[in-house]
Protein backbone atom coordinates (compact mmCIF):
# COMPACT_ATOMS: atom_id res chain seq x y z
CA UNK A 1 44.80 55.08 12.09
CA UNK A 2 43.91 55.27 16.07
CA UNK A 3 45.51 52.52 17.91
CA UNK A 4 42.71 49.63 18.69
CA UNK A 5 41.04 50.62 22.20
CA UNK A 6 41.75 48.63 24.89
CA UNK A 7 38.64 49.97 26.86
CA UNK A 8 35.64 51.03 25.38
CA UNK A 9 31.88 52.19 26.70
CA UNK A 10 29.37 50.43 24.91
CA UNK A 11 26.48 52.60 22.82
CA UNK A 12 23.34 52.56 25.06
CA UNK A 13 20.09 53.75 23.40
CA UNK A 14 18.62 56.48 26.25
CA UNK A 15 21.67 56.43 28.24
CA UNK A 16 25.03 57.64 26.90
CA UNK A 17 24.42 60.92 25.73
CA UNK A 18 26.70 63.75 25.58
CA UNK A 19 26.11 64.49 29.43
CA UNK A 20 27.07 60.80 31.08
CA UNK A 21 29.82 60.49 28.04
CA UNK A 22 31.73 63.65 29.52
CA UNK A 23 31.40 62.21 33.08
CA UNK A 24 32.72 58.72 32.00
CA UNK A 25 35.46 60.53 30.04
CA UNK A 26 36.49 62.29 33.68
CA UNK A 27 37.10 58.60 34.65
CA UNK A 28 38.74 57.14 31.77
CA UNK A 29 40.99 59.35 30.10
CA UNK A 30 41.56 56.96 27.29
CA UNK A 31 38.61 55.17 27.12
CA UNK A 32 36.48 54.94 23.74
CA UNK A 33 33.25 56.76 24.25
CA UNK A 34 30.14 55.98 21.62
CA UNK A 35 26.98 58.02 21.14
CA UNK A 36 23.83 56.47 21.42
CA UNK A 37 22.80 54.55 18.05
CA UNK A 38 21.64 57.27 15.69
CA UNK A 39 20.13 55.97 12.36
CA UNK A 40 21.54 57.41 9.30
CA UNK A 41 18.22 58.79 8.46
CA UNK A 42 18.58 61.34 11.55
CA UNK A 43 22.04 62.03 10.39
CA UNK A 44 21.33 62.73 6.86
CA UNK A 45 17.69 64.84 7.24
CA UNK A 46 17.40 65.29 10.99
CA UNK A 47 18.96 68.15 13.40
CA UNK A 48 22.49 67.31 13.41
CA UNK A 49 23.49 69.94 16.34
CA UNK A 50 20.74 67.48 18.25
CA UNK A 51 22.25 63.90 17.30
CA UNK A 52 25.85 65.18 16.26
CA UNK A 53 27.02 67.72 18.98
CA UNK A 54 29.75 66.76 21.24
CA UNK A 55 32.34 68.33 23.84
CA UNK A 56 36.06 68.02 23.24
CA UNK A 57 36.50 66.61 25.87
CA UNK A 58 34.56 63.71 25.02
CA UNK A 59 37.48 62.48 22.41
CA UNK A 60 38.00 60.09 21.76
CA UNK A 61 34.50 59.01 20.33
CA UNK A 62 32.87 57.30 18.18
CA UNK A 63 29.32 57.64 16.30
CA UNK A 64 27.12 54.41 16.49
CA UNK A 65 24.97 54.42 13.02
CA UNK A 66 21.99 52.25 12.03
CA UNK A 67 20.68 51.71 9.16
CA UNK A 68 21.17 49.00 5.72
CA UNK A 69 21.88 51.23 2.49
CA UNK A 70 25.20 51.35 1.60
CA UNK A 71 24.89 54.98 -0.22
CA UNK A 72 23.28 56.40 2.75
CA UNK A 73 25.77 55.27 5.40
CA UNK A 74 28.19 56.79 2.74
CA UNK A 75 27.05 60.37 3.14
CA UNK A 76 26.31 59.58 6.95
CA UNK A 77 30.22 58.46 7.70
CA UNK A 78 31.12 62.15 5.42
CA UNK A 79 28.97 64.19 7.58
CA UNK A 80 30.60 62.00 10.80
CA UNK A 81 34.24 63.20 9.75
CA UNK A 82 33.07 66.69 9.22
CA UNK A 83 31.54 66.74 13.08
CA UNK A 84 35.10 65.29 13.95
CA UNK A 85 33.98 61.85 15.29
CA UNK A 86 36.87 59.57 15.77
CA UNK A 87 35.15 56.15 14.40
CA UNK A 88 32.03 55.27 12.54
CA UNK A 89 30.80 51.97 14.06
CA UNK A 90 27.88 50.13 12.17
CA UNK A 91 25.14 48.27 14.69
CA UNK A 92 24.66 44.93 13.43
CA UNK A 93 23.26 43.94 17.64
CA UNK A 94 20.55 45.65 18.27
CA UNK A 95 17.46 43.40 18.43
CA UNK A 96 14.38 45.85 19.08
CA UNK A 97 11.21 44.98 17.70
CA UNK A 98 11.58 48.89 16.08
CA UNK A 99 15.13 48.41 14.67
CA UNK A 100 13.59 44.69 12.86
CA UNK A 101 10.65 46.44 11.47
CA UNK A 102 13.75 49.13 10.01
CA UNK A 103 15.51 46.02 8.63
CA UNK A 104 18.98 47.16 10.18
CA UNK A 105 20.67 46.42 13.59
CA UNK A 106 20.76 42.67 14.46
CA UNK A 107 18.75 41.33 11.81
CA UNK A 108 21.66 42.58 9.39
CA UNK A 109 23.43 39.21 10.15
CA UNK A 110 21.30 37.24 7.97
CA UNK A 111 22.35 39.43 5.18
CA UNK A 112 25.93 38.89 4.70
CA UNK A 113 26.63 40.21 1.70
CA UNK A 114 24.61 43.41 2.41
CA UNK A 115 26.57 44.19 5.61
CA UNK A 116 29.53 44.06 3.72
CA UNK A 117 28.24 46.09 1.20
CA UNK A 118 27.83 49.01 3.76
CA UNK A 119 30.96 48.79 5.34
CA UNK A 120 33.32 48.83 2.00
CA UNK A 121 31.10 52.06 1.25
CA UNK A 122 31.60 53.83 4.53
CA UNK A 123 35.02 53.05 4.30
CA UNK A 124 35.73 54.26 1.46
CA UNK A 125 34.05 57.60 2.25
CA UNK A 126 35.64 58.29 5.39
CA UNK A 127 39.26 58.49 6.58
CA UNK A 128 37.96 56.96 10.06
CA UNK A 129 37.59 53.44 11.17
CA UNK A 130 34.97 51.79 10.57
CA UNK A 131 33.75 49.40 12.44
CA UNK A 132 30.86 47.17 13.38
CA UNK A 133 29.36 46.06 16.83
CA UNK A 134 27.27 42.21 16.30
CA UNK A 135 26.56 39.37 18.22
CA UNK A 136 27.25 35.71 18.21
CA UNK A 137 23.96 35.31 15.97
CA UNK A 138 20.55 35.29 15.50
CA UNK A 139 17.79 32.95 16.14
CA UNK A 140 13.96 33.53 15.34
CA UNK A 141 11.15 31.14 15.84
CA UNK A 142 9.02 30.14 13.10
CA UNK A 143 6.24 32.78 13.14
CA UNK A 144 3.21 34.52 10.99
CA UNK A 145 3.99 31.50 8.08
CA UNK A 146 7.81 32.47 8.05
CA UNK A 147 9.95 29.49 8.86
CA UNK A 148 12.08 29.70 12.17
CA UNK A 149 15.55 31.34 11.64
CA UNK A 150 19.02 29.74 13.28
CA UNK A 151 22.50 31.44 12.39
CA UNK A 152 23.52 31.06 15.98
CA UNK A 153 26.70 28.84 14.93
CA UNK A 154 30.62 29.68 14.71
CA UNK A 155 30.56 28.76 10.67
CA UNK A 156 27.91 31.90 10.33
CA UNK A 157 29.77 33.85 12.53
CA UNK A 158 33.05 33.61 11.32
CA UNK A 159 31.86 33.88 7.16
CA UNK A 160 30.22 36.86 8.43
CA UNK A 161 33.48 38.67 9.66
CA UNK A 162 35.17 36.90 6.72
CA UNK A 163 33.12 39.25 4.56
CA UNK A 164 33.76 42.66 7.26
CA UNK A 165 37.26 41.81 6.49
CA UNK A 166 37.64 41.97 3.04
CA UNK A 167 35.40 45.10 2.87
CA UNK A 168 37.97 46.86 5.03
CA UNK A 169 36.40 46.60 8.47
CA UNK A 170 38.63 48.15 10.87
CA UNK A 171 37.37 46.09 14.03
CA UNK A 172 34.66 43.78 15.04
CA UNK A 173 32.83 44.52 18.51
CA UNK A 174 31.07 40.98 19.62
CA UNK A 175 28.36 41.22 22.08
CA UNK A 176 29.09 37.47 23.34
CA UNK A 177 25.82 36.57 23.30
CA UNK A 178 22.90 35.54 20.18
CA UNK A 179 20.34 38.07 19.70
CA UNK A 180 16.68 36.25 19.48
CA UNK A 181 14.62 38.01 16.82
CA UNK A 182 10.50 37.57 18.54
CA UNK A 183 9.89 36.30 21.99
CA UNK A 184 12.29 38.16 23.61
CA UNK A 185 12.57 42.09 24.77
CA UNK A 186 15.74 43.78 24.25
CA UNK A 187 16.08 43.50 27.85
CA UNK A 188 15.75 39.70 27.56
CA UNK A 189 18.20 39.51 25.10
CA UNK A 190 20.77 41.21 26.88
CA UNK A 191 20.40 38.42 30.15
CA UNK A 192 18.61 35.74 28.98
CA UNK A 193 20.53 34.07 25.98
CA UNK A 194 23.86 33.10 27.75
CA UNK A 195 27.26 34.12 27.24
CA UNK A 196 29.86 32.52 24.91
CA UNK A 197 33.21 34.32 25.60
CA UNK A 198 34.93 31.17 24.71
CA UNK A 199 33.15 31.09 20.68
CA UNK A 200 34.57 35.16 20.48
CA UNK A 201 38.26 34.21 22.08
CA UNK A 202 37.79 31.57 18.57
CA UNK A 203 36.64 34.38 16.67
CA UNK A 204 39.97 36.31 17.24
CA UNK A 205 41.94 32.94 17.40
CA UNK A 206 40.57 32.27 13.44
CA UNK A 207 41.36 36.18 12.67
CA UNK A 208 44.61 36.94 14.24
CA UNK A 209 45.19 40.25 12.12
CA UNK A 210 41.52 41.81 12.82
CA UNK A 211 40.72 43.84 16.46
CA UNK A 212 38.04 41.99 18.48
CA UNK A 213 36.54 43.32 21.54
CA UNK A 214 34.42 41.48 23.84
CA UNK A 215 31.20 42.70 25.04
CA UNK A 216 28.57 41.52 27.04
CA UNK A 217 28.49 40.92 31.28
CA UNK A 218 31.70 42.74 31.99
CA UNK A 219 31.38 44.21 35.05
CA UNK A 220 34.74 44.24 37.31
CA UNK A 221 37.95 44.70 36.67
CA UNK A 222 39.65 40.92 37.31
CA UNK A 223 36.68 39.64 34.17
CA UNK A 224 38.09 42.37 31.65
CA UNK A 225 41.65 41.49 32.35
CA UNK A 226 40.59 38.00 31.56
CA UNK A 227 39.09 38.91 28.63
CA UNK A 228 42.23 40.86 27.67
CA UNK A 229 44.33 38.22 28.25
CA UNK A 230 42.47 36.86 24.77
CA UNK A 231 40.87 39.62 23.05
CA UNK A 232 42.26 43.08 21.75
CA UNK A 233 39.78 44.47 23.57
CA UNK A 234 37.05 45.14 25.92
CA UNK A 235 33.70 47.04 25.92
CA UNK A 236 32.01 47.99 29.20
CA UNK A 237 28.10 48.27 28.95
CA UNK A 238 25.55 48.76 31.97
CA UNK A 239 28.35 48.45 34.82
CA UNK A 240 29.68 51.63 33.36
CA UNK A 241 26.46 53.43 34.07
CA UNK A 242 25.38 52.11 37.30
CA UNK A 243 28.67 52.32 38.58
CA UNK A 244 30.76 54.81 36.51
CA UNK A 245 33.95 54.29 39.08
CA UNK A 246 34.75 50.90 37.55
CA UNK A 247 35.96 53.40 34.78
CA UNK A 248 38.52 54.60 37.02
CA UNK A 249 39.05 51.35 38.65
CA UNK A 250 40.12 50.29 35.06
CA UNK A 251 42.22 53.01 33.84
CA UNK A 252 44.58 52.50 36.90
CA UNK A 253 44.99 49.17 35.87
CA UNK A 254 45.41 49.20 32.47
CA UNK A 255 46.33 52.52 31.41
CA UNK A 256 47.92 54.13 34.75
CA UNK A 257 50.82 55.89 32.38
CA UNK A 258 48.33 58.11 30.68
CA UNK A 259 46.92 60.15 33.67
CA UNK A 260 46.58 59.74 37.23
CA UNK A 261 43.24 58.03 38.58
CA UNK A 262 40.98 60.61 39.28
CA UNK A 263 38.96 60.93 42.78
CA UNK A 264 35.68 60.85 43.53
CA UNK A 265 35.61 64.50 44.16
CA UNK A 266 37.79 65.79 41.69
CA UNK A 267 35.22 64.02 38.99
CA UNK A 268 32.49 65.81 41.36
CA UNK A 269 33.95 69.09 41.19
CA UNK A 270 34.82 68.78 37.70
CA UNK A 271 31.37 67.86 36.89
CA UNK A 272 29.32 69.97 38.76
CA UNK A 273 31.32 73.07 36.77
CA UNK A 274 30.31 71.49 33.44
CA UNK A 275 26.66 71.06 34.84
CA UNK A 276 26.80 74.96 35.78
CA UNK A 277 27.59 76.10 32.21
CA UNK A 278 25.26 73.16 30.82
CA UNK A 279 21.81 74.14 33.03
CA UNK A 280 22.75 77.78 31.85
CA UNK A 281 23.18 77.05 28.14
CA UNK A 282 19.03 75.46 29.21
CA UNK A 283 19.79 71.98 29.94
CA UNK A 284 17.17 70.54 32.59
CA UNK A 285 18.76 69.99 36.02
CA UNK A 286 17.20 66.16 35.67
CA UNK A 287 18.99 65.55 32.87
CA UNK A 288 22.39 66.38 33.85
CA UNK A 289 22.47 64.56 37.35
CA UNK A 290 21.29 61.47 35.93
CA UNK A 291 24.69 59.87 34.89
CA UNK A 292 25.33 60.52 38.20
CA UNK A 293 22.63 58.50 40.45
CA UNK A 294 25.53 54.97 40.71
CA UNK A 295 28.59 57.16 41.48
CA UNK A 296 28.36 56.25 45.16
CA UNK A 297 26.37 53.20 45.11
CA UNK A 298 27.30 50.77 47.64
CA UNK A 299 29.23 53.77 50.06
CA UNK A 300 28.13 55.20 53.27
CA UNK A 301 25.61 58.21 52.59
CA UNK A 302 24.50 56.46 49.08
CA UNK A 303 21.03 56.52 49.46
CA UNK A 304 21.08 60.17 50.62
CA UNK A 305 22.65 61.50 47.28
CA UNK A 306 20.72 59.63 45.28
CA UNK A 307 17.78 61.30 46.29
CA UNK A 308 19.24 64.35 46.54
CA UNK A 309 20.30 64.45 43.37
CA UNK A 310 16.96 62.40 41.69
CA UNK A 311 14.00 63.90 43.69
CA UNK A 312 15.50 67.41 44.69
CA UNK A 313 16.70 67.55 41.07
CA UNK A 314 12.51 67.81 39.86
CA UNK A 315 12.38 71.02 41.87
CA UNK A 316 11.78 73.77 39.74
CA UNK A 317 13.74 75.91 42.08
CA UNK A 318 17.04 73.57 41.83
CA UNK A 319 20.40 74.65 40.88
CA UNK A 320 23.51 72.96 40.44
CA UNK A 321 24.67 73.77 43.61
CA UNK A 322 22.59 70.35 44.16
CA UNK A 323 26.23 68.96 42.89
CA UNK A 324 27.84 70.79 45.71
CA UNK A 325 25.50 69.51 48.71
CA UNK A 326 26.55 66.09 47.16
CA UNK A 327 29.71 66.46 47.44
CA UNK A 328 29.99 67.66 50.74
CA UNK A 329 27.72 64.21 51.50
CA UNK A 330 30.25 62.58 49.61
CA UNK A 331 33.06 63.40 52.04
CA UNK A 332 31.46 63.81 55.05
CA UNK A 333 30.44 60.34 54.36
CA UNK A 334 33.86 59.27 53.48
């Protein structure tokens, strides 16, 4: 089985698609990328090439499923191994008003027994991990005649994982946060209920033998060493996007033996070549410069390559050699 991760890139819905995952990989050599969450329904009936298709130079990865019928997630984790993912991770976080009215992704934690129904099914089907991504809870307030809902408590928590476990869960990911089901945008819930490293550093403390990563508000390297210093793990989420060099910021530290920290403009270079062969293969030129809008965020000649490579991007007449003019801004800058 693959070693636990010490780094991971959290699934992001509309963000980490095969394009940003490649340039986060040129930063992290051994970082654990995810796919966006892809519900098994997509997986089993959809266009797999669409949801399923990956470089190899993304590995490793994982595939992020939702969904809440054990036979399904089955056939999805089969089809996963066949498209050479290299973990199957089950959303039990998400708390979109879309993914409640699906009954899967953060609501799953009232349902116990169901959740580790799934997972001793796609375990069983696949030679992969599996693993599942929660949070600390769930509250909802009484609404519509239903009576207001409160599992936000460590005895919840921990019979929860208690059941992952003996259904061969291969990890736990804990955003360290409750999930508020009604009142509160997925936005919301990823600021406004506040952190609770401490109640996941007891989650590991009461499981000593299962991998726990910490997600949730890690953003520079000093807080995820921290976090290592009491987890197996950690899982960067939005401060990999908007600033994708805290990957390489974090590879030097933690994984320096593996590969040398790449620079700015080697990752440019080595980008702007995939971009070429991408844009030719059809790929719009918006859509492969937008993992790159952070990379230079806070650096002399920021706000120039931004817009080079956001506005100039929309022009039907743009190339890739957009990726060029920023890096020459890039180190005449530097």
């Amino acid at each position: 089985m693959r070693p636990w991760p010490t780094l991971a890139v959290a699934p992001m819905l509309d963000w980490t698609d095969r394009h940003c995952r490649f340039l986060h990989r040129l930063f992290g050599p051994g970082t654990l990328l995810y796919t966006e969450m892809v519900h098994v329904n997509a997986v089993l009936k959809g266009d797999r090439a669409r949801h399923l298709a990956h470089a190899p130079e993304e590995h490793p990865v994982a595939l992020q499923l939702g969904g809440n019928e054990p036979k399904a997630l089955a056939e999805a984790c089969r089809v996963a191994e066949a498209w050479g993912f290299d973990e199957i991770n089950l959303n039990v976080g998400c708390p979109s008003d879309r993914v409640q009215a699906g009954a899967f992704g953060a609501c799953l934690m009232a349902e116990p027994a169901l959740v580790a129904r799934c997972i001793e099914a796609m375990a069983r089907a696949t030679h992969r991990p599996v693993t599942v991504k929660c949070r600390l809870g769930i509250t909802r307030p009484a609404r519509d005649g239903a009576p207001a809902l409160d599992l936000d408590h460590d005895d919840h928590l921990h019979g929860f994982v208690r059941g992952l476990v003996s259904a061969g869960v291969a990890g736990v990911i804990v955003h360290a946060r409750k999930a508020v089901l009604g009142g509160l945008s997925p936005k919301d819930n990823r600021t406004i209920p506040p952190l609770q490293y401490e109640r996941v550093y007891a989650l590991k403390g009461a499981f000593p033998t299962l991998p726990v990563s910490l997600n949730g508000g890690l953003g520079t390297v000093d807080a995820c060493e921290a976090a290592l210093a009491q987890c197996d793990g950690v899982m960067i989420g939005r401060a990999a996007y908007h600033d994708p060099c805290l990957l390489g910021a974090l590879h030097e530290r933690f994984s320096p033996q593996q590969a040398a920290a790449p620079t700015l403009s080697s990752v440019i270079a080595a980008y702007a070549a995939y971009a070429e062969e991408q844009f030719r293969a059809g790929v719009p030129l918006p859509v492969l410069t937008r993992p790159l809008l952070g990379l230079v965020q806070g650096r002399p000649g920021a706000r120039r390559f931004r817009r080079l490579l956001s506005e100039d991007a929309r022009n039907p007449e743009a190339n890739p050699g957009l990726l060029t003019e920023a890096l020459a801004l890039v180190q005449e800058a530097a």
